[in-house]
C-alpha atoms as a PDB file:
ATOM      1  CA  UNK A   1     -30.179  18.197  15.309  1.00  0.00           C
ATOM      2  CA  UNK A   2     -28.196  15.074  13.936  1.00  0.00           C
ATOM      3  CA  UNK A   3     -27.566  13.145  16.473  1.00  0.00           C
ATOM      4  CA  UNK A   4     -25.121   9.364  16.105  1.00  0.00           C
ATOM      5  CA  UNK A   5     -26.914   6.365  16.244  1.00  0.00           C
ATOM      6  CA  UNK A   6     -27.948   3.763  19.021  1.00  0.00           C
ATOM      7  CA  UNK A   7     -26.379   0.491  18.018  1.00  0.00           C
ATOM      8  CA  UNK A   8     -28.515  -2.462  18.893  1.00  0.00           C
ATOM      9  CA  UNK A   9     -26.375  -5.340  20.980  1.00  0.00           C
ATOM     10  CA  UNK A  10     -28.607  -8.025  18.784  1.00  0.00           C
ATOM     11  CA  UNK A  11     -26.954  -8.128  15.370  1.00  0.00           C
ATOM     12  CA  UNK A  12     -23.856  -5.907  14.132  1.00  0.00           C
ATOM     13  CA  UNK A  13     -25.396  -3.489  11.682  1.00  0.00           C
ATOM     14  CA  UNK A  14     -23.781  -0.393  11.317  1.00  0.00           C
ATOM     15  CA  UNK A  15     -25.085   2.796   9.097  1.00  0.00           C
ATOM     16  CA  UNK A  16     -23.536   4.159   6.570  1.00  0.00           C
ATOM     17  CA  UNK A  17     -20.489   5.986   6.970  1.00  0.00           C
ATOM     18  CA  UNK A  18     -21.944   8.987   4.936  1.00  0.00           C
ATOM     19  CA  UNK A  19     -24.900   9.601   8.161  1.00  0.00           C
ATOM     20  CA  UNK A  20     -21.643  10.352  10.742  1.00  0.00           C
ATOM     21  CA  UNK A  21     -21.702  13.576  12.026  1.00  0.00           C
ATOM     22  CA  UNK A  22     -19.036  16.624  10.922  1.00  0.00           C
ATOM     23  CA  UNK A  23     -18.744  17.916  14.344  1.00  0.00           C
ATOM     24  CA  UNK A  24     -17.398  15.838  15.920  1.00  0.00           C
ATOM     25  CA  UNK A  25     -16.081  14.978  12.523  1.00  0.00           C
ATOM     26  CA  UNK A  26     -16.883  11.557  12.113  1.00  0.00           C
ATOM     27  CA  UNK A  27     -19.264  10.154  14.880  1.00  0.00           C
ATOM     28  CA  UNK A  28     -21.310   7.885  13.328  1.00  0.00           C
ATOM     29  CA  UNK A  29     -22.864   5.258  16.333  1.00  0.00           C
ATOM     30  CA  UNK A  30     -22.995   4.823  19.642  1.00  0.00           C
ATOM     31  CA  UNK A  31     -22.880   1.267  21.806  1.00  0.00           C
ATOM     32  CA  UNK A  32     -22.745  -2.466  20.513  1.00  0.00           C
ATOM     33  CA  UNK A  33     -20.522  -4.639  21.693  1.00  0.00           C
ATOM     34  CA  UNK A  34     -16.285  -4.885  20.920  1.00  0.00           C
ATOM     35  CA  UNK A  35     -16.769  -9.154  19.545  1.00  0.00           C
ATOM     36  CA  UNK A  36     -14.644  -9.579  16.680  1.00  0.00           C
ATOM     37  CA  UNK A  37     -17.368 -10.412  14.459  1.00  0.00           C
ATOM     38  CA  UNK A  38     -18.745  -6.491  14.657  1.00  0.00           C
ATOM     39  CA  UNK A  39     -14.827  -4.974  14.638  1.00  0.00           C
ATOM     40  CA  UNK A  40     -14.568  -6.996  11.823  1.00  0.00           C
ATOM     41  CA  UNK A  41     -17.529  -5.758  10.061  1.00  0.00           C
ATOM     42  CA  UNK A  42     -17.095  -2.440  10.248  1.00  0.00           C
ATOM     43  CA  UNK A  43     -13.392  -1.775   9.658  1.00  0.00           C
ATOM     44  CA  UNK A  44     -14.765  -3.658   6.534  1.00  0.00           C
ATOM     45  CA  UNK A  45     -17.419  -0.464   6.051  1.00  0.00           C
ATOM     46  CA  UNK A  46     -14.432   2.100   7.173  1.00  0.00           C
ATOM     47  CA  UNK A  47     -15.673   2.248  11.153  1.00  0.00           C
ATOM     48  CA  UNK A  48     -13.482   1.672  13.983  1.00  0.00           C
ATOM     49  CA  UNK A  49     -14.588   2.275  17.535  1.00  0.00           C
ATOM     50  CA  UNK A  50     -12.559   5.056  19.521  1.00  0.00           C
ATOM     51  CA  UNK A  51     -13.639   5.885  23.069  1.00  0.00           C
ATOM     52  CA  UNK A  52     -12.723   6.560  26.629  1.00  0.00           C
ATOM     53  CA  UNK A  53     -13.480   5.124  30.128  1.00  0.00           C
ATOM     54  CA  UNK A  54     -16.004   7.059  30.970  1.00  0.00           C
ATOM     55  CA  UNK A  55     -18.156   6.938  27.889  1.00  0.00           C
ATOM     56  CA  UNK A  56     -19.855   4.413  25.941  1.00  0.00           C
ATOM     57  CA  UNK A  57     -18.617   2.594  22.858  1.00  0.00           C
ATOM     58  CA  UNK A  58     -17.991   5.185  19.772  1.00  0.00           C
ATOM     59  CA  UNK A  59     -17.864   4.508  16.281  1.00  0.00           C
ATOM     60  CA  UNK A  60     -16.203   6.559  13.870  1.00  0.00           C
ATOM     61  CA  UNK A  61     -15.841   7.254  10.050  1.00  0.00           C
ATOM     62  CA  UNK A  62     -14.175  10.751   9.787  1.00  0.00           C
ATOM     63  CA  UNK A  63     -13.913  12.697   6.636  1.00  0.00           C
ATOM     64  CA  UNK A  64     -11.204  13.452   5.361  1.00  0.00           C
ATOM     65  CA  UNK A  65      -9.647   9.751   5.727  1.00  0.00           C
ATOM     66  CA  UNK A  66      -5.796   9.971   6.381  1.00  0.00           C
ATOM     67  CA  UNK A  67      -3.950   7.350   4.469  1.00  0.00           C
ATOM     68  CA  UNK A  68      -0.594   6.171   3.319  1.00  0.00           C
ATOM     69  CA  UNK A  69      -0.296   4.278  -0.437  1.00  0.00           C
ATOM     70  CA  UNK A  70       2.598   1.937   0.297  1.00  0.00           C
ATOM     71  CA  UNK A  71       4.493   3.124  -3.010  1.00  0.00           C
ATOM     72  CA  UNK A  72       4.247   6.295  -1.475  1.00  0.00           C
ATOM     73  CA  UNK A  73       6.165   5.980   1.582  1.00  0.00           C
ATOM     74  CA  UNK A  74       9.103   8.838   2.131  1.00  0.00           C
ATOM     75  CA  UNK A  75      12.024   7.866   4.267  1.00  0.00           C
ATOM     76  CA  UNK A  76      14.222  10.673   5.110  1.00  0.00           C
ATOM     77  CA  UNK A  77      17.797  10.724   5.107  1.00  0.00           C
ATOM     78  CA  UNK A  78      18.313  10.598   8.431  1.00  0.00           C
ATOM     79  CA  UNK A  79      16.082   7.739   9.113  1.00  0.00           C
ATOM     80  CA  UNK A  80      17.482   5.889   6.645  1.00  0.00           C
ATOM     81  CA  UNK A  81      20.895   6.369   7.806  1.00  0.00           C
ATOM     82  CA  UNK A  82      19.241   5.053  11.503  1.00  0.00           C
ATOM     83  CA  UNK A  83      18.377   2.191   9.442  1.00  0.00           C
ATOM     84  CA  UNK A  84      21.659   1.106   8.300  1.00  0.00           C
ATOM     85  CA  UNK A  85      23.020   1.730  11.596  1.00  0.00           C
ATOM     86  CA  UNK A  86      20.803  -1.471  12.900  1.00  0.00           C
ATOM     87  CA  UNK A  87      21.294  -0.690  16.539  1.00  0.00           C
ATOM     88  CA  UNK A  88      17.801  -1.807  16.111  1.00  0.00           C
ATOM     89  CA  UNK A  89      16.064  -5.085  15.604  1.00  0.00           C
ATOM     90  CA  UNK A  90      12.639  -4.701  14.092  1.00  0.00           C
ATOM     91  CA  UNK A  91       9.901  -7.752  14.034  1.00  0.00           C
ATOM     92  CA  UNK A  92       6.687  -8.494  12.982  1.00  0.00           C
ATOM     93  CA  UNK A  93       4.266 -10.052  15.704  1.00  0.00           C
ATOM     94  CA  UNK A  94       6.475 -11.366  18.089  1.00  0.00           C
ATOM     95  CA  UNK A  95       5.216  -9.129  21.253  1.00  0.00           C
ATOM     96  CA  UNK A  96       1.571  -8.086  20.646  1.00  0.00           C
ATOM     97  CA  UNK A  97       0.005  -7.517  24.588  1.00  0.00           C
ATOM     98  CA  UNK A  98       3.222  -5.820  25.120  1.00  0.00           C
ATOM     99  CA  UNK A  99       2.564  -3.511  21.986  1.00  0.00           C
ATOM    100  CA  UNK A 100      -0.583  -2.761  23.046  1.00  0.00           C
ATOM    101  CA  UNK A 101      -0.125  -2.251  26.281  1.00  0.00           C
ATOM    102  CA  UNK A 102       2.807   0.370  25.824  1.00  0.00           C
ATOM    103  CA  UNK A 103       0.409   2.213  23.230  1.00  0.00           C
ATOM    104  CA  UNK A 104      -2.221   2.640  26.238  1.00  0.00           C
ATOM    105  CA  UNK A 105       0.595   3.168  28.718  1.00  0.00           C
ATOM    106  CA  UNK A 106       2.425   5.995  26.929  1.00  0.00           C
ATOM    107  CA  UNK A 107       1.593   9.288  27.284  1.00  0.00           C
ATOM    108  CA  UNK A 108       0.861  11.502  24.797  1.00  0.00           C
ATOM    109  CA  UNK A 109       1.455  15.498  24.512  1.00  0.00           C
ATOM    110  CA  UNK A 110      -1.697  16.291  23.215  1.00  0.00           C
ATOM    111  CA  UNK A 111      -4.049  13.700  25.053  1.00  0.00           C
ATOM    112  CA  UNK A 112      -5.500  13.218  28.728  1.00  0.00           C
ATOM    113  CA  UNK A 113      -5.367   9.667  29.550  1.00  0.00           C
ATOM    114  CA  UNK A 114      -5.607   6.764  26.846  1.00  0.00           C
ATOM    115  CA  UNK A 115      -8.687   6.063  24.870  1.00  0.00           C
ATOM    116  CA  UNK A 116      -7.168   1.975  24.433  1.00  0.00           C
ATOM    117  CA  UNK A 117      -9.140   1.000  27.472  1.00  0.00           C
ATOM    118  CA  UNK A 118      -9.023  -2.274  29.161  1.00  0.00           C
ATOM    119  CA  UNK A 119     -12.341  -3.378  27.247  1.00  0.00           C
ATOM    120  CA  UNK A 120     -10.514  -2.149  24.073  1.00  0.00           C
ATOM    121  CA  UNK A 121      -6.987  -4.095  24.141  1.00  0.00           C
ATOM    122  CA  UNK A 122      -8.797  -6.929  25.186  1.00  0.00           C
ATOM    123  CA  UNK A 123     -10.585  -7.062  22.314  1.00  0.00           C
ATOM    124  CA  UNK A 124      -7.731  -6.336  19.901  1.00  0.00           C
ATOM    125  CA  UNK A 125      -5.550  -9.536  22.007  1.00  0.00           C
ATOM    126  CA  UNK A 126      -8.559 -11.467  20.853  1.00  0.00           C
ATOM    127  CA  UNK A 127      -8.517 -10.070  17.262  1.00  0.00           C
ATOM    128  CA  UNK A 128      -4.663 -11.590  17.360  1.00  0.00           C
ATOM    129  CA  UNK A 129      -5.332 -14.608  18.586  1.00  0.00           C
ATOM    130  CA  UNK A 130      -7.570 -15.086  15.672  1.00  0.00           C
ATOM    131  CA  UNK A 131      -5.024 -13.671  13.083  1.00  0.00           C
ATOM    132  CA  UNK A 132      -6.299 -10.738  12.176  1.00  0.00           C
ATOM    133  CA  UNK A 133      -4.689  -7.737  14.239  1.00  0.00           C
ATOM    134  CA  UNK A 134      -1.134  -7.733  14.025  1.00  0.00           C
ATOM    135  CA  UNK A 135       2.075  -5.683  15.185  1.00  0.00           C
ATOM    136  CA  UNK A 136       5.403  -4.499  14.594  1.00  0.00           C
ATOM    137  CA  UNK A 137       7.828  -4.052  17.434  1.00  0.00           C
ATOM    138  CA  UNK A 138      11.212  -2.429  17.533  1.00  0.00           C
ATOM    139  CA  UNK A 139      14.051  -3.449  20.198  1.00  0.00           C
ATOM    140  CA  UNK A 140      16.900  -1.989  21.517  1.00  0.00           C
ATOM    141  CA  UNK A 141      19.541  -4.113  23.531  1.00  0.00           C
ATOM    142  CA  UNK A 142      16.558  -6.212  23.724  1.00  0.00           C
ATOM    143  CA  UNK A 143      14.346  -3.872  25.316  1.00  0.00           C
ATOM    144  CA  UNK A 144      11.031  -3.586  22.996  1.00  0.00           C
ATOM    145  CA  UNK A 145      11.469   0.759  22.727  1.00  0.00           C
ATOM    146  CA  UNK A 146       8.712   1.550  19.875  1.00  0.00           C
ATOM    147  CA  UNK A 147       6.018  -0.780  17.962  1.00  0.00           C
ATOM    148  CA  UNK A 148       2.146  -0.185  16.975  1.00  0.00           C
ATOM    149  CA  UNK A 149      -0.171  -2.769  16.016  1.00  0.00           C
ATOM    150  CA  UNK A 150      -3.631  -2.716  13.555  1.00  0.00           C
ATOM    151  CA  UNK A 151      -6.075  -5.300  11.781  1.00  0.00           C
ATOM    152  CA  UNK A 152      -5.343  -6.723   8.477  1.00  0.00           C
ATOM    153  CA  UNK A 153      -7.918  -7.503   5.843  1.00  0.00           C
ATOM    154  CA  UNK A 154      -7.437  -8.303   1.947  1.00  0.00           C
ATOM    155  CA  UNK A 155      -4.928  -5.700   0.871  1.00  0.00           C
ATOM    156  CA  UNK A 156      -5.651  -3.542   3.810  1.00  0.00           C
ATOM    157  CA  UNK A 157      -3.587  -2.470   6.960  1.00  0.00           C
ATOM    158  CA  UNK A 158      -5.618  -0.603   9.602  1.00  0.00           C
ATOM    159  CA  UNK A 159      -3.642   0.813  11.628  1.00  0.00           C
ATOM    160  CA  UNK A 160      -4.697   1.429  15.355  1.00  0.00           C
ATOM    161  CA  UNK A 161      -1.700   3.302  17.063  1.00  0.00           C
ATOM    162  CA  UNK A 162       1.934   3.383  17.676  1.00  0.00           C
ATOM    163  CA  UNK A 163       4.683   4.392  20.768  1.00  0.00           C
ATOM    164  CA  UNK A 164       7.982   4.811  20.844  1.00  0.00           C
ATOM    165  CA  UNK A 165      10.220   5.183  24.048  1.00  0.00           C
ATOM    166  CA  UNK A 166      13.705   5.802  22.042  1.00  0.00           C
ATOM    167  CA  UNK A 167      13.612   8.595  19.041  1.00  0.00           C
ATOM    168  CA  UNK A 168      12.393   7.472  15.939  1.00  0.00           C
ATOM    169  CA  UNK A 169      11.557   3.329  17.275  1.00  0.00           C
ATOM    170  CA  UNK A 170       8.023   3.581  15.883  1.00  0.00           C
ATOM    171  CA  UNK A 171       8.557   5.138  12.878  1.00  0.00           C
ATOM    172  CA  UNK A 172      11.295   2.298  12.193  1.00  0.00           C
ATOM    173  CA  UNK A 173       8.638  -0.430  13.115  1.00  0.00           C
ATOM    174  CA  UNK A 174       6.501   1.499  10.506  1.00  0.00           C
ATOM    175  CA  UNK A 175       8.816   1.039   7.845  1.00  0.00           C
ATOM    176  CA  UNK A 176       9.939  -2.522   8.507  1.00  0.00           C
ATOM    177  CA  UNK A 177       5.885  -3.310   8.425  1.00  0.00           C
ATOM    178  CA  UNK A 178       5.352  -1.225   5.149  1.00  0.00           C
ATOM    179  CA  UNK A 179       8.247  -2.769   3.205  1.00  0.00           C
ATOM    180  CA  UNK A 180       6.845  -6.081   4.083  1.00  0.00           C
ATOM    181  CA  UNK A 181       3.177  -5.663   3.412  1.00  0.00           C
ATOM    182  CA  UNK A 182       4.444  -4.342   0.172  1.00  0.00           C
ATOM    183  CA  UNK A 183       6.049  -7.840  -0.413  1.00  0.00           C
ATOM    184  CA  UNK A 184       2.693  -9.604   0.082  1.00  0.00           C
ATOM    185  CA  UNK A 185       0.911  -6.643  -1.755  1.00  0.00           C
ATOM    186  CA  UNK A 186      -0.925  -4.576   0.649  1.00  0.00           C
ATOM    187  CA  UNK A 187      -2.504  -1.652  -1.307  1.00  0.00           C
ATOM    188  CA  UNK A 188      -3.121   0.649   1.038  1.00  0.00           C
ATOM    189  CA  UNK A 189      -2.517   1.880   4.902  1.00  0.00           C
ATOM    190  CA  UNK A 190      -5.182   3.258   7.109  1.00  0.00           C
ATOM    191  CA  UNK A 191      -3.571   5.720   9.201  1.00  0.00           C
ATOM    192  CA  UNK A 192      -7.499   7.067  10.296  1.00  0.00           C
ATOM    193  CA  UNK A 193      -6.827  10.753  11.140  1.00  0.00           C
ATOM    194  CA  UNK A 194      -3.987  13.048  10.585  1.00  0.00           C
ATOM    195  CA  UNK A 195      -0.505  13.543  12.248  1.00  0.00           C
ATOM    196  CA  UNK A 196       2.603  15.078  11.893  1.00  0.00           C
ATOM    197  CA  UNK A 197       4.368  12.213  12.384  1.00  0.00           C
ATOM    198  CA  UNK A 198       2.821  10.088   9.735  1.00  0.00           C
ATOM    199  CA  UNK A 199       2.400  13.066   7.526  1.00  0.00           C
ATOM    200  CA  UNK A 200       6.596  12.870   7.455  1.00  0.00           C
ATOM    201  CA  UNK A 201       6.471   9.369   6.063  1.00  0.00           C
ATOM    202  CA  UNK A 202       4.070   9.807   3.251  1.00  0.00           C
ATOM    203  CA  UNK A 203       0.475   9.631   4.086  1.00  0.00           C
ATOM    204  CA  UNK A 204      -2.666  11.861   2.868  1.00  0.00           C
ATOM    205  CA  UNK A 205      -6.060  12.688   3.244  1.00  0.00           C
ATOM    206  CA  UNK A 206      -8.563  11.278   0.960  1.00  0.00           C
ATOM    207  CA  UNK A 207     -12.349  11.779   0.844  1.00  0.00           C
ATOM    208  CA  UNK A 208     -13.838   9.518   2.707  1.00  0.00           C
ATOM    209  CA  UNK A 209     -16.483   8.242  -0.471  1.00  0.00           C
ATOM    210  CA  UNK A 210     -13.130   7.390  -1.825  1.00  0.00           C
ATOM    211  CA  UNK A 211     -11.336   5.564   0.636  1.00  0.00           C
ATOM    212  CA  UNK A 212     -14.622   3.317   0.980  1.00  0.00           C
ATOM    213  CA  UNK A 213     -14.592   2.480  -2.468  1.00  0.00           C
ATOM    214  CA  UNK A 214     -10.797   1.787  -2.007  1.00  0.00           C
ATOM    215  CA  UNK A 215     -11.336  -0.578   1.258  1.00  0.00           C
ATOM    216  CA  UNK A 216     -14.434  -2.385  -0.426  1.00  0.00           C
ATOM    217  CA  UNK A 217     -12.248  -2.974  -3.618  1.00  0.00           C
ATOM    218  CA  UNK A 218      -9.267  -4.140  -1.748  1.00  0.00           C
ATOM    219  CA  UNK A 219     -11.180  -6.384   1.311  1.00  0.00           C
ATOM    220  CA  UNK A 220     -13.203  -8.156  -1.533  1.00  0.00           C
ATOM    221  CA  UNK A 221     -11.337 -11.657  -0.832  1.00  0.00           C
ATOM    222  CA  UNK A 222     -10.095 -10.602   2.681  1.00  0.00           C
ATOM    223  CA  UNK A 223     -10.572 -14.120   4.195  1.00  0.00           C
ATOM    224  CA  UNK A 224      -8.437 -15.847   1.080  1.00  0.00           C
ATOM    225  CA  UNK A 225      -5.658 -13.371   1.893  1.00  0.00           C
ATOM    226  CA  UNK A 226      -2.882 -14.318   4.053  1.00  0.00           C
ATOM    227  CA  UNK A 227      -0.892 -11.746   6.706  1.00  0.00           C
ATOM    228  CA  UNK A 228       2.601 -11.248   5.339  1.00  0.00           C
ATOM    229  CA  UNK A 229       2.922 -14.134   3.104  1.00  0.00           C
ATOM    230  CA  UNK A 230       6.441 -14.058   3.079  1.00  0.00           C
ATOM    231  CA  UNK A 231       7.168 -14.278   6.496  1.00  0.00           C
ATOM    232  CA  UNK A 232       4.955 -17.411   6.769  1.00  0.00           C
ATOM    233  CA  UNK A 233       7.052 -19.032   4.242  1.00  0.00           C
ATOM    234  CA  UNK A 234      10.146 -18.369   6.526  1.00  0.00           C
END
């Protein structure tokens, strides 16, 4: 039987994505540590870790990927008549622990509990701190009501996981991020594993052989590329 593999604490060497199991689609390791030099390394290889309390560190590489090409992103009618409403305020890392900490806190129809563990947002808060995870937030009366946050390398935006306490806040922190990672020319979205609600905006499954040969082409210079260019030049 194919079983994931044991992860040595040591060094951060990761298998292949193509050795992950299909049921449970996508397991691929087991342990290792949450530094940012291994999260790092294997978002670069199309792994992300995705666990709960009560089990050990889990690495993932499903197949199909889900995905969103920014060119491709569909605003409906209605949410774009939301937008030019702008009861909202959207920006762009201006309340990160609070981000994450609403994405652990709120619940979710179709899961028990939160799988962003204590462990986990720490790690991601650490990832900021160093530039490289970043979020969007949405506020209302200046209440932060949606966001979601994710790591950015080269061209790439992998996105981790979104809330929203009004209707529509996350998907309007979605947009605002997309239409400005399309300014510094982001290539392509990460949205790991498939959902109605990003399905309505535009993203796809993809092979997973493709969307590493996608990350690896886009991540080539990842450390020469800056977060949201534009913004910095604010």
């Amino acid at each position: 039987m194919k079983r994931p593999i044991w992860l040595a604490n040591n060094n951060h060497h990761f298998p292949h994505p193509s050795k992950a199991l299909s049921d449970p689609d996508g397991l691929l390791a087991v342990g290792g540590d949450l530094s940012p030099e291994r999260i790092t390394k294997a978002y670069l290889q199309g792994i992300f870790p995705w666990y709960s309390d009560d089990q050990p560190i889990l690495w993932w590489s499903p197949n199909p990927r889900f995905v969103l090409f920014p060119e491709k992103l569909h605003v409906s009618k209605s949410l774009k008549k939301l937008i030019k409403q702008q009861r909202f305020n959207t920006t762009i890392d201006q309340a990160f622990e609070q981000v994450i900490q609403a994405c652990a806190q709120t619940p979710r129809i179709d899961q028990d509990g939160t799988w962003i563990t204590d462990e986990m947002a720490q790690a991601y808060i650490q990832l900021h701190q160093q530039g490289i995870a970043h979020s969007a937030e949405c506020w209302l009366d200046g209440q932060l009501v949606g966001g979601l946050y994710g790591i950015a390398l080269g061209q790439v935006f992998f996105g981790e996981s979104m809330f929203a306490h009004q209707s529509n806040a996350s998907k309007l922190a979605f947009v605002y991020l997309l239409d400005e990672l399309k300014k510094s020319n982001y290539a392509l979205i990460d949205c790991q594993v498939t959902t109605p609600h990003l399905l309505s905006l535009g993203a796809e499954e993809i092979p997973r052989e493709q969307f590493l040969k996608l990350i690896t082409q886009y991540t080539q210079s990842y450390l020469e590329t800056p977060f949201l260019k534009t913004l910095d030049e604010k």
